[in-house]
C-alpha atoms as a PDB file:
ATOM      1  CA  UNK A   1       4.583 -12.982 -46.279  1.00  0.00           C
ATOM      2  CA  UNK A   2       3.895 -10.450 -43.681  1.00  0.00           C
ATOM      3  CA  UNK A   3       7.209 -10.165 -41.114  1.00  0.00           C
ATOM      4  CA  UNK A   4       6.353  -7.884 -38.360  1.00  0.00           C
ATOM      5  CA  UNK A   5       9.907  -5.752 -37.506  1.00  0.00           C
ATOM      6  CA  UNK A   6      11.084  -5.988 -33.253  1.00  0.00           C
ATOM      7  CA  UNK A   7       9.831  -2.044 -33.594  1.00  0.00           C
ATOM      8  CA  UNK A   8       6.599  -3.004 -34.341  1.00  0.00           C
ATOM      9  CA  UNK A   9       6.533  -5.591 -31.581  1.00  0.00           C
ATOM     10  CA  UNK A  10       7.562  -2.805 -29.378  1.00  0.00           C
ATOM     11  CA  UNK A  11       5.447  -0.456 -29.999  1.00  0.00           C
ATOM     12  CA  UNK A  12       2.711  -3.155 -29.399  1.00  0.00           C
ATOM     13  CA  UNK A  13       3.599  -4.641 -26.376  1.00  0.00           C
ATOM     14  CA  UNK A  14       3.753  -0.977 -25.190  1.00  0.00           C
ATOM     15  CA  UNK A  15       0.355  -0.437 -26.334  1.00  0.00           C
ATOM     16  CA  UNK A  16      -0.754  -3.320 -23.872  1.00  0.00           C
ATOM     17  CA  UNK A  17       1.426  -2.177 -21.032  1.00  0.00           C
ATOM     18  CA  UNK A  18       3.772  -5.223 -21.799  1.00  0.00           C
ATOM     19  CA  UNK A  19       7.815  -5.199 -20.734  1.00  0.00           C
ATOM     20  CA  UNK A  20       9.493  -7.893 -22.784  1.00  0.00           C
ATOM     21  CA  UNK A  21      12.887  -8.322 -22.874  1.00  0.00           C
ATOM     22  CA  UNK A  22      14.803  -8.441 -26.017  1.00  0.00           C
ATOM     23  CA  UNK A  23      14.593 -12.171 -26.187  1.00  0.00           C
ATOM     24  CA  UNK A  24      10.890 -12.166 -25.607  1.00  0.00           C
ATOM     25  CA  UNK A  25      10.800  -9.360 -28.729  1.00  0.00           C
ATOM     26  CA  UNK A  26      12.055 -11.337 -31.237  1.00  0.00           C
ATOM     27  CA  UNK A  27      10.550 -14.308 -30.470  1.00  0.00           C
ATOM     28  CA  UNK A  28       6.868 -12.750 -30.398  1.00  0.00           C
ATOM     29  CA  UNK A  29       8.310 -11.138 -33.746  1.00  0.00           C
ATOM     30  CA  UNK A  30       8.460 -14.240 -35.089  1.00  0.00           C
ATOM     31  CA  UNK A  31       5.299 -16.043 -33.721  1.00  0.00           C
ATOM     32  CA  UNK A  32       3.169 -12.893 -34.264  1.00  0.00           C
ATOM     33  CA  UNK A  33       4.568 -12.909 -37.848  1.00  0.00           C
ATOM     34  CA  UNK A  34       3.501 -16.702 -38.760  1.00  0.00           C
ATOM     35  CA  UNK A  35       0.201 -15.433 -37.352  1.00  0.00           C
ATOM     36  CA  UNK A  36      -0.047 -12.848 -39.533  1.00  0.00           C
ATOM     37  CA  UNK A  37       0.946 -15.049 -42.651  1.00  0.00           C
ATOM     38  CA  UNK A  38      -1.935 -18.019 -41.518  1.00  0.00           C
ATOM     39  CA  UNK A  39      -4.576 -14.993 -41.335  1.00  0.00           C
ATOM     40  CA  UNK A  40      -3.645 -13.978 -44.855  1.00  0.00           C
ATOM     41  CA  UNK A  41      -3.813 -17.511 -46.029  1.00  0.00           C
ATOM     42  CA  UNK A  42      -7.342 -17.941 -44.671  1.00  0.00           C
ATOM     43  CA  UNK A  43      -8.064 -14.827 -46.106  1.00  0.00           C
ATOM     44  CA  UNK A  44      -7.576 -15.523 -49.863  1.00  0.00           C
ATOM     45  CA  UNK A  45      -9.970 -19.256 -49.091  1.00  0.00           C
ATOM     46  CA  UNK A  46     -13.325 -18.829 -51.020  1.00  0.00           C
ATOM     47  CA  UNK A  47     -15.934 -18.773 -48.585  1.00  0.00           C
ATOM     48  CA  UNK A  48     -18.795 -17.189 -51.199  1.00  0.00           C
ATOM     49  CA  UNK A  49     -20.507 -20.786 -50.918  1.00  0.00           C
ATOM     50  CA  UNK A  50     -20.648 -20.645 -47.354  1.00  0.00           C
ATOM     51  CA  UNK A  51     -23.344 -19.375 -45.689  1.00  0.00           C
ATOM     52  CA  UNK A  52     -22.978 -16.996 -42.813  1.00  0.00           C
ATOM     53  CA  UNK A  53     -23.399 -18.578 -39.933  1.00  0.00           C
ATOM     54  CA  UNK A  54     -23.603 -17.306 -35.853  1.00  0.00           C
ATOM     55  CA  UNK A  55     -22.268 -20.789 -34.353  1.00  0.00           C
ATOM     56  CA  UNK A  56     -20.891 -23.465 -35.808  1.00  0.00           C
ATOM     57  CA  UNK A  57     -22.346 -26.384 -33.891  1.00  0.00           C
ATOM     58  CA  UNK A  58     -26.277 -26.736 -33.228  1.00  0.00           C
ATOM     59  CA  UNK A  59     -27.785 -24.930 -30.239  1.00  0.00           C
ATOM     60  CA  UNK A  60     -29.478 -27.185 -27.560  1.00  0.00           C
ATOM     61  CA  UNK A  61     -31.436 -25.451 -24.469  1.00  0.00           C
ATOM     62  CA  UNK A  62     -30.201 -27.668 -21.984  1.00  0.00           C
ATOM     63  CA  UNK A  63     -32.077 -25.716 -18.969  1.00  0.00           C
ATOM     64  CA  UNK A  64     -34.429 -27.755 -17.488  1.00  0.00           C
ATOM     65  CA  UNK A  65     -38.281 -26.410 -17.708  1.00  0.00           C
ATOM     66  CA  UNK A  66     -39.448 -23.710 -15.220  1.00  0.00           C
ATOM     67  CA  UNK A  67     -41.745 -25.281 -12.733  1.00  0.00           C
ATOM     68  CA  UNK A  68     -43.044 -23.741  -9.741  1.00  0.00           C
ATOM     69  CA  UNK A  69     -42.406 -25.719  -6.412  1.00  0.00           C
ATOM     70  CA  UNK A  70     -43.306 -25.144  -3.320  1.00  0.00           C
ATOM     71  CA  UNK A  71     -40.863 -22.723  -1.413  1.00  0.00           C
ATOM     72  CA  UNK A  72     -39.205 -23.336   1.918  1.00  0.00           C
ATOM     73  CA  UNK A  73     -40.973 -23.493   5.235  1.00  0.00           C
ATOM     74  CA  UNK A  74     -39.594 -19.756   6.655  1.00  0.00           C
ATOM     75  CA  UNK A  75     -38.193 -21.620   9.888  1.00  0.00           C
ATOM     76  CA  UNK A  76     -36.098 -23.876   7.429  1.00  0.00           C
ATOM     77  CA  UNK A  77     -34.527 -20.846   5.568  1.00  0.00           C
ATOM     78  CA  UNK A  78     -33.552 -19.415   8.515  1.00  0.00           C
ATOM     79  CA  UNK A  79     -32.400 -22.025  10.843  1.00  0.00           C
ATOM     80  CA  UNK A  80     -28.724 -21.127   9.911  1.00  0.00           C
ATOM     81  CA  UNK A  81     -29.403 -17.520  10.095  1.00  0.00           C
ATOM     82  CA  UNK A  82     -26.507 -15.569  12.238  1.00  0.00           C
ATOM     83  CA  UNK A  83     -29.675 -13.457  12.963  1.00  0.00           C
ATOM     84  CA  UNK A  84     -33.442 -12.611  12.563  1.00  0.00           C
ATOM     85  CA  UNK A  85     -36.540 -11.473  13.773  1.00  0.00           C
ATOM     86  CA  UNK A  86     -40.106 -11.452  12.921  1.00  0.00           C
ATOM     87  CA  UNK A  87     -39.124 -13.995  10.419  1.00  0.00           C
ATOM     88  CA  UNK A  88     -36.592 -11.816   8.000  1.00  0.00           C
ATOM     89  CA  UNK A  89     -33.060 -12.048   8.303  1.00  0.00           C
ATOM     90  CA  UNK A  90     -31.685  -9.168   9.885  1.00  0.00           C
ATOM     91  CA  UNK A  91     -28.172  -7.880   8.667  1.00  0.00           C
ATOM     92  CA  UNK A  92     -26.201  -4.634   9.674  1.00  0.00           C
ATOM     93  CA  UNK A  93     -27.392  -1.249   8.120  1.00  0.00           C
ATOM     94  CA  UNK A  94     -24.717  -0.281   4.554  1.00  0.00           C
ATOM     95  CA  UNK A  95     -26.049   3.127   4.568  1.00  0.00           C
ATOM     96  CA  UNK A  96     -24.495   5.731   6.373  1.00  0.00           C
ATOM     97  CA  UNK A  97     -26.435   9.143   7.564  1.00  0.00           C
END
């Protein structure tokens, strides 16, 4: 049984930039302990039959196929257009001199 001490917790939760108060310390004490002990118990399972695996459920594509279509008329993309002209949208210059 692994039982992780409040120091510990402290130093951790400074490690992440956490304030917790003294309350919040022993309680994650506790949880992050029983965390600890349920890693260790998977730990000593015999997984030597199992084979490694990336997922553990089946991979579907579910992307429908690529097929070209026809594009929009240019007078339908930019009938909501704030602005344009020769048939681009214009938009304000980002680039400074």
């Amino acid at each position: 049984m692994m039982h992780l001490t409040i120091d510990e917790v402290r130093h951790v939760a400074e490690l992440a930039r956490l304030r917790l108060s003294e309350a919040e310390l022993t309680l994650y004490a506790e949880q992050l302990s029983a965390i600890l002990d349920y890693a260790e118990t998977l730990q000593q399972v015999d997984t030597s039959h199992v084979p490694p695996t990336p997922y553990v459920l089946p991979l579907h594509n579910v992307m429908a196929e690529d097929t070209p279509v026809p594009s929009l008329p240019n007078a339908v993309a930019l009938a909501n257009a704030p602005d344009q002209a020769d048939g681009f949208f214009r938009v304000r210059a980002v680039f400074e001199d």
